[in-house]
PDB file of N, CA and C in Angstrom:
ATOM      1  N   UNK A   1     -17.504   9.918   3.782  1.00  0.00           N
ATOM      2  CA  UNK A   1     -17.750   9.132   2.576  1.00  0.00           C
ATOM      3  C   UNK A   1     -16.859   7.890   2.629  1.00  0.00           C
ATOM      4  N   UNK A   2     -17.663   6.530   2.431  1.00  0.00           N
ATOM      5  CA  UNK A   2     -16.431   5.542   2.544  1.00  0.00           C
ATOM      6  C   UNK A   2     -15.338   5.112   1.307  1.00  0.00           C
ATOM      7  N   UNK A   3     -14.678   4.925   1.988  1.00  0.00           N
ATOM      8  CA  UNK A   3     -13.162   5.027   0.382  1.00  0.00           C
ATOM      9  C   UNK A   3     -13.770   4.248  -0.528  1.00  0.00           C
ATOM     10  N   UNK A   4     -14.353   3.327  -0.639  1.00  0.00           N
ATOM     11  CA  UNK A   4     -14.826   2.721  -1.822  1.00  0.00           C
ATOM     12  C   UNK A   4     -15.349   3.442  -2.998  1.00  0.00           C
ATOM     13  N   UNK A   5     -15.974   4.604  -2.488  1.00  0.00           N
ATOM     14  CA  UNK A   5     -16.919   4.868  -3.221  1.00  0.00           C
ATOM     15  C   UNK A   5     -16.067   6.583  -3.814  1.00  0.00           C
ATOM     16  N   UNK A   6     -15.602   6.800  -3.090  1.00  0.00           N
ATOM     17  CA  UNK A   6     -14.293   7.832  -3.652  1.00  0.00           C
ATOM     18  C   UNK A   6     -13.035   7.312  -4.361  1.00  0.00           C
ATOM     19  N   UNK A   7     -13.112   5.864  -4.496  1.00  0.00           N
ATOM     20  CA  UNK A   7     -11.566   5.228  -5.280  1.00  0.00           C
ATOM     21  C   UNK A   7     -12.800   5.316  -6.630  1.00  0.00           C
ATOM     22  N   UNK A   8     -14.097   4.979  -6.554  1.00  0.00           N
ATOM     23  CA  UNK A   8     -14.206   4.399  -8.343  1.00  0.00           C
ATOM     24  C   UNK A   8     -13.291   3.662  -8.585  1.00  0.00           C
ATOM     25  N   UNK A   9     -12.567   4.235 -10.088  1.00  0.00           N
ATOM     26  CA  UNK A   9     -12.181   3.111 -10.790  1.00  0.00           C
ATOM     27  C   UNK A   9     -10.791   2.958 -10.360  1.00  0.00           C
ATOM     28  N   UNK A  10     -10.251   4.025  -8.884  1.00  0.00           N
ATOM     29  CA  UNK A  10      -8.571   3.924  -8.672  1.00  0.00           C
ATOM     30  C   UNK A  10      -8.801   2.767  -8.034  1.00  0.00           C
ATOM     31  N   UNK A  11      -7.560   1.983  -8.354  1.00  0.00           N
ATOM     32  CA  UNK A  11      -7.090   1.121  -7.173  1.00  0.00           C
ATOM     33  C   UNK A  11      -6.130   0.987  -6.456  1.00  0.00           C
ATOM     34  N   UNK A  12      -6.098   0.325  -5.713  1.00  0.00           N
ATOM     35  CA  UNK A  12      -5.150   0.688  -3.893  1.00  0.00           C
ATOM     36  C   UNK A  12      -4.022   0.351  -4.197  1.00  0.00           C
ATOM     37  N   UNK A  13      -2.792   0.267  -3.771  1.00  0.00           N
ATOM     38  CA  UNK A  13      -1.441  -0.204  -4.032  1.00  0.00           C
ATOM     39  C   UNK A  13      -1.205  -1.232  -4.356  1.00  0.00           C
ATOM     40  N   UNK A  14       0.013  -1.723  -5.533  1.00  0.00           N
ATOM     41  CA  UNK A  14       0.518  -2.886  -5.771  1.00  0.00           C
ATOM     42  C   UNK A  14       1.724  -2.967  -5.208  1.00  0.00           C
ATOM     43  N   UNK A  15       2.196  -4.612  -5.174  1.00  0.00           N
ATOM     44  CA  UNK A  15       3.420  -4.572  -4.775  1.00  0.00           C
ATOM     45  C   UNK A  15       4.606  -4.153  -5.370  1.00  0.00           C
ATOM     46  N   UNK A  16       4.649  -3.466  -6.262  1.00  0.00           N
ATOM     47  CA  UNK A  16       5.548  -2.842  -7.074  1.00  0.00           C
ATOM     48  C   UNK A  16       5.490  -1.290  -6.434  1.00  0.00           C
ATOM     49  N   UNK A  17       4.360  -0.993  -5.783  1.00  0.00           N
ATOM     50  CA  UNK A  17       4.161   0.248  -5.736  1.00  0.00           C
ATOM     51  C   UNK A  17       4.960   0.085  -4.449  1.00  0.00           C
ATOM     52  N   UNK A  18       4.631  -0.504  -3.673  1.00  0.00           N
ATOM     53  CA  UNK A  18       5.251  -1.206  -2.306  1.00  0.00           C
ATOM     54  C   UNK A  18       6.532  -0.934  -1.850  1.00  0.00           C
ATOM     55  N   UNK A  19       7.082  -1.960  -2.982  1.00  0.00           N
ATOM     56  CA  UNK A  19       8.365  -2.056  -2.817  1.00  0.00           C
ATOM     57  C   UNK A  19       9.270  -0.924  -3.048  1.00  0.00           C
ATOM     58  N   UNK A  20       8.845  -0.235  -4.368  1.00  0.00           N
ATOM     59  CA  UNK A  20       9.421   1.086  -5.145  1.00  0.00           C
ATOM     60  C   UNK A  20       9.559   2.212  -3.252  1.00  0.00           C
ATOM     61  N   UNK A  21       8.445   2.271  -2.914  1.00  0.00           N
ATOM     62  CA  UNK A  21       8.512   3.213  -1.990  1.00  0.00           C
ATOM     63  C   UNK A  21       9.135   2.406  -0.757  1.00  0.00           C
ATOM     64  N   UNK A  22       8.754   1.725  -0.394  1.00  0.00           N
ATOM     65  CA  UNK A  22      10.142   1.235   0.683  1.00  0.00           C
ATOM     66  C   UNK A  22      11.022   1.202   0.572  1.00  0.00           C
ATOM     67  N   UNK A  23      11.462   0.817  -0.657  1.00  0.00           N
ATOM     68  CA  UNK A  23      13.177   0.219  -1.046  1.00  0.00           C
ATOM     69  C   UNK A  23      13.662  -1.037  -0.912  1.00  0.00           C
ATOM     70  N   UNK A  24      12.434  -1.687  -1.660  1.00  0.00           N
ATOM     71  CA  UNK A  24      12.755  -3.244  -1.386  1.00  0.00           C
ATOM     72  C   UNK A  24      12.081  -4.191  -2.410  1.00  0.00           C
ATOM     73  N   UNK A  25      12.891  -5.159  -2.310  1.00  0.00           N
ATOM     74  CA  UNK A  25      12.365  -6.034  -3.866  1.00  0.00           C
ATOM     75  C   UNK A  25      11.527  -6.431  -3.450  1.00  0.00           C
ATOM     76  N   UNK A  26      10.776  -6.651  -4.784  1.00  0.00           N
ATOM     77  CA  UNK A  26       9.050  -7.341  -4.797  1.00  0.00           C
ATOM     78  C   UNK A  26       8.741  -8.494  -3.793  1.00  0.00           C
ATOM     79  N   UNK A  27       9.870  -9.325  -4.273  1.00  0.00           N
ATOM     80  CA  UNK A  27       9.829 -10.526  -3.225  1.00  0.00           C
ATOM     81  C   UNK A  27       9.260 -10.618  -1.431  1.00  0.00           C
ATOM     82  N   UNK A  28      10.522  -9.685  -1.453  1.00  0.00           N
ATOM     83  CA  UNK A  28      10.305  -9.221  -0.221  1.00  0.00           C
ATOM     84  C   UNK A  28       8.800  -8.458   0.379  1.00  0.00           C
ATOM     85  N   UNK A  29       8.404  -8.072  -0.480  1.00  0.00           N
ATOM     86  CA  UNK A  29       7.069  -7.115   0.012  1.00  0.00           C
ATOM     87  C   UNK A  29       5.796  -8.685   0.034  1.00  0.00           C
ATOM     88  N   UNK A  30       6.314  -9.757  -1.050  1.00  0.00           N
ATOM     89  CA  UNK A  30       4.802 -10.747  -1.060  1.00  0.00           C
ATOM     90  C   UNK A  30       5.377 -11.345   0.047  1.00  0.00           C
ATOM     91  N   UNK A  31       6.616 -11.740   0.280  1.00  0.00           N
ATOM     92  CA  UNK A  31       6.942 -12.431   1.919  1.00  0.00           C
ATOM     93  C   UNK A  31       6.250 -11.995   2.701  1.00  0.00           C
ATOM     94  N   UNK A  32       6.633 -10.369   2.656  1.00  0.00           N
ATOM     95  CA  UNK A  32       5.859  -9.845   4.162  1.00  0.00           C
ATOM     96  C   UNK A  32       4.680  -9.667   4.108  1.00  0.00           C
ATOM     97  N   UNK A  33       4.234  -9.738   3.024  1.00  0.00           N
ATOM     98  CA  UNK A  33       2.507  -9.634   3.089  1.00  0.00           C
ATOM     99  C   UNK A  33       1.716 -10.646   3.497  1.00  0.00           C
ATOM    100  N   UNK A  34       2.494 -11.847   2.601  1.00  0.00           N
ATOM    101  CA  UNK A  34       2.194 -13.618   3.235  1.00  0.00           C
ATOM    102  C   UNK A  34       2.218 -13.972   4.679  1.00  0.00           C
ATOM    103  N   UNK A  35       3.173 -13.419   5.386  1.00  0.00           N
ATOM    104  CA  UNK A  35       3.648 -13.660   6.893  1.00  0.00           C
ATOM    105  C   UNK A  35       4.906 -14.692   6.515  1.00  0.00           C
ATOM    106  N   UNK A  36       5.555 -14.527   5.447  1.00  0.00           N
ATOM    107  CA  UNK A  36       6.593 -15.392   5.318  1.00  0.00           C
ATOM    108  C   UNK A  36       7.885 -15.320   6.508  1.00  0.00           C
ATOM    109  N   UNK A  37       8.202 -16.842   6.992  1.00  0.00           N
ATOM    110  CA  UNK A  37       9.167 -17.186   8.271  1.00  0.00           C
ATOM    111  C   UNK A  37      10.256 -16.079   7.783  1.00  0.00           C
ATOM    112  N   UNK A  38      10.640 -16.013   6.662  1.00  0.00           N
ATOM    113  CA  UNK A  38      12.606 -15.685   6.580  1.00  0.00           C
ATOM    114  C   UNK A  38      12.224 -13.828   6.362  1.00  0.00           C
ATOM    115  N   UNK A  39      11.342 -13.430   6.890  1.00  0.00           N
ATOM    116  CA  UNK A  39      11.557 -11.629   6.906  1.00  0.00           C
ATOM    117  C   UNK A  39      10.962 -11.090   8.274  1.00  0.00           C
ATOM    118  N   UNK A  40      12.211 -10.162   8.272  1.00  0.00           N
ATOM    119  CA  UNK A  40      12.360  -9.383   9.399  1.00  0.00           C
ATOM    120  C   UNK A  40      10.996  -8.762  10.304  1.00  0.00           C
ATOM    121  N   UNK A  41      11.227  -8.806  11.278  1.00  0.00           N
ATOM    122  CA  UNK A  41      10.061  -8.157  12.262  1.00  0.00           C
ATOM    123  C   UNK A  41       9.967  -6.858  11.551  1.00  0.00           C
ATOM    124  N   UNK A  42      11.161  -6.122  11.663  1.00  0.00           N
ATOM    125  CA  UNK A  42      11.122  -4.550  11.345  1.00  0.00           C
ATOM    126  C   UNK A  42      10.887  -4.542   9.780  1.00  0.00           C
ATOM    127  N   UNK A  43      11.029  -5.496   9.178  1.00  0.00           N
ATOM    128  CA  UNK A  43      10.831  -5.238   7.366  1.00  0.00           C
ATOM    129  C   UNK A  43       9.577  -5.507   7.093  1.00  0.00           C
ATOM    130  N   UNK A  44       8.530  -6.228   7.994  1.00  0.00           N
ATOM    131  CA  UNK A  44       7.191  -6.319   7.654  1.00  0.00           C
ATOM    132  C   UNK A  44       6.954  -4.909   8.131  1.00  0.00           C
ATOM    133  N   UNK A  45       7.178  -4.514   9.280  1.00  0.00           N
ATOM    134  CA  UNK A  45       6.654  -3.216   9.787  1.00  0.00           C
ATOM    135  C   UNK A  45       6.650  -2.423   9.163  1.00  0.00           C
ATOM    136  N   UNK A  46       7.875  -2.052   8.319  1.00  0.00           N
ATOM    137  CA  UNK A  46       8.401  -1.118   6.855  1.00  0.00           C
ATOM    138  C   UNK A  46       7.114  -1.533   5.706  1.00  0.00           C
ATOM    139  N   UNK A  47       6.559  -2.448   5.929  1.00  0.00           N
ATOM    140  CA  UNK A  47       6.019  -3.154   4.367  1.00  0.00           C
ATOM    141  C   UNK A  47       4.102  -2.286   4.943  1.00  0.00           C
ATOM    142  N   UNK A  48       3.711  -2.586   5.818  1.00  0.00           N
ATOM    143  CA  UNK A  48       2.461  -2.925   6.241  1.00  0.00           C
ATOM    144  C   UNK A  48       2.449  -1.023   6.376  1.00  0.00           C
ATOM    145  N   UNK A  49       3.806  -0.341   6.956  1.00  0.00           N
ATOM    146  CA  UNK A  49       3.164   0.923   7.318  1.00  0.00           C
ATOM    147  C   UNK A  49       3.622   1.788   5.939  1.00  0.00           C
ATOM    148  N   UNK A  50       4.336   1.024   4.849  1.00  0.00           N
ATOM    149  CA  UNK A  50       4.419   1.782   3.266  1.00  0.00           C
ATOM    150  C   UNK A  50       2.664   1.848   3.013  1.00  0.00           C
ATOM    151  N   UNK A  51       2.318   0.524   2.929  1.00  0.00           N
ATOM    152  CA  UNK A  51       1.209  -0.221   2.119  1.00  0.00           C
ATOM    153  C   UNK A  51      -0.016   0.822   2.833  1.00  0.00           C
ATOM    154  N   UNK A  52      -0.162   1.059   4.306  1.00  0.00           N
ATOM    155  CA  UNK A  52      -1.291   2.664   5.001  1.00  0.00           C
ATOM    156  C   UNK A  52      -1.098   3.905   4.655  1.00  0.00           C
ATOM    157  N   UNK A  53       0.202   4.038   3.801  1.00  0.00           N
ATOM    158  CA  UNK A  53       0.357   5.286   3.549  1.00  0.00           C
ATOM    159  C   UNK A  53       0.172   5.696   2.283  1.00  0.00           C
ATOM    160  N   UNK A  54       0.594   4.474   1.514  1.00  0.00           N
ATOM    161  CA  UNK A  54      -0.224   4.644   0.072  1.00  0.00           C
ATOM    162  C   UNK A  54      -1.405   4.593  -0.219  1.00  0.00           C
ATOM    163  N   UNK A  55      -1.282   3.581   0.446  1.00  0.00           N
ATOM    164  CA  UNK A  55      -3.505   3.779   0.531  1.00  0.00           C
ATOM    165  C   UNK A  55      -4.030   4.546   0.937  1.00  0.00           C
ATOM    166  N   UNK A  56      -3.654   5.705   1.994  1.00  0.00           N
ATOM    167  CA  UNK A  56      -3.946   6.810   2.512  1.00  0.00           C
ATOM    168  C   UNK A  56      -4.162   7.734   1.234  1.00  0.00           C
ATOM    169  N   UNK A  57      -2.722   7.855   0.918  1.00  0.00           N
ATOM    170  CA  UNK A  57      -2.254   9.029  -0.486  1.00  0.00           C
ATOM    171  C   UNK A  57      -3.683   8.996  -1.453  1.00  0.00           C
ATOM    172  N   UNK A  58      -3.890   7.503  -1.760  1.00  0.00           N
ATOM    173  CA  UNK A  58      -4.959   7.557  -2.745  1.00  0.00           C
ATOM    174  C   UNK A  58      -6.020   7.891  -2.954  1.00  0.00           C
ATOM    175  N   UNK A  59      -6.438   6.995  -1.466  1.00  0.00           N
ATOM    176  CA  UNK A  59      -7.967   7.410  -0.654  1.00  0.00           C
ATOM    177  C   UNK A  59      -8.232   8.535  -1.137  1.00  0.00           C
ATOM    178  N   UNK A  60      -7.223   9.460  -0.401  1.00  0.00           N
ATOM    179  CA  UNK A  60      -7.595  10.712   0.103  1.00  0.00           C
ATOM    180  C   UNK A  60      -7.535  12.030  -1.508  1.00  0.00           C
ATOM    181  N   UNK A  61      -6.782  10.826  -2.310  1.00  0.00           N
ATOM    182  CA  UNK A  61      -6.571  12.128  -3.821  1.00  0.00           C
ATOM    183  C   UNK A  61      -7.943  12.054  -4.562  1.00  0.00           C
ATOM    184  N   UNK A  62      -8.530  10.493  -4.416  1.00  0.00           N
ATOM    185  CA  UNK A  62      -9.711   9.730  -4.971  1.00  0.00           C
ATOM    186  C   UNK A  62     -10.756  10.734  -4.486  1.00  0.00           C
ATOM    187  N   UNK A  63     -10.890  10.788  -3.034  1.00  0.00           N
ATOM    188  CA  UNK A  63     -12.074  11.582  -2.057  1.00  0.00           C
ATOM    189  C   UNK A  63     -12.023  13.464  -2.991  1.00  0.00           C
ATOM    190  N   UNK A  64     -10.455  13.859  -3.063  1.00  0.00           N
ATOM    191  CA  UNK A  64     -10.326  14.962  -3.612  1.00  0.00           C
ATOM    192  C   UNK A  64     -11.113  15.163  -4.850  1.00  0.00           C
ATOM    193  N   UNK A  65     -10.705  14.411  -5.963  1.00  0.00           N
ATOM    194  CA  UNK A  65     -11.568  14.712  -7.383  1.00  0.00           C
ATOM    195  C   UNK A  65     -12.996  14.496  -7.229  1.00  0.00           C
ATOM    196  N   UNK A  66     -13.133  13.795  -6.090  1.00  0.00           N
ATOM    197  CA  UNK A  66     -14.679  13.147  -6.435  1.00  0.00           C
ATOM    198  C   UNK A  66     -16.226  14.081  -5.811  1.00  0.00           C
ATOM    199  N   UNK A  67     -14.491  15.159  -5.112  1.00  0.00           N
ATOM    200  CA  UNK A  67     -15.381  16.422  -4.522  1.00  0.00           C
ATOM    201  C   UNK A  67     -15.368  17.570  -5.222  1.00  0.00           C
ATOM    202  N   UNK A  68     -15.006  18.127  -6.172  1.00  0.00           N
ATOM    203  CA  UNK A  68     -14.377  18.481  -7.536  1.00  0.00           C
ATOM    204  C   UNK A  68     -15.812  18.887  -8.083  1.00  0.00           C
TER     205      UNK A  68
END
């Protein structure tokens, strides 16, 4: 089933959600999302593999109820 259609009305992570679970200010998460020059190789990596895992979490809770 494609995630779209198992999120309905959830939606995918914010950068608050982002940051909260990495451990890093907001700022920092729209830098690395932007491709901003002044953040770390390894702090985008932290940002991009939070941001697959939450979206994973959701996907997959969304897919749960919608099989329910």
């Amino acid at each position: 089933m494609p995630f779209e259609s198992a999120l309905g009305a959830e939606r995918l992570c914010t950068i608050k959600e982002i940051a909260a679970r990495a451990g890093l200010g907001t700022g920092t998460v729209h830098r690395a999302l932007k491709g901003g020059q002044f953040v770390h190789d390894d702090t985008c990596r932290r940002v991009i593999d939070t941001l697959r895992q939450l979206n994973e979490e959701k996907i997959l809770r969304a897919a749960r109820l919608a099989a329910e």
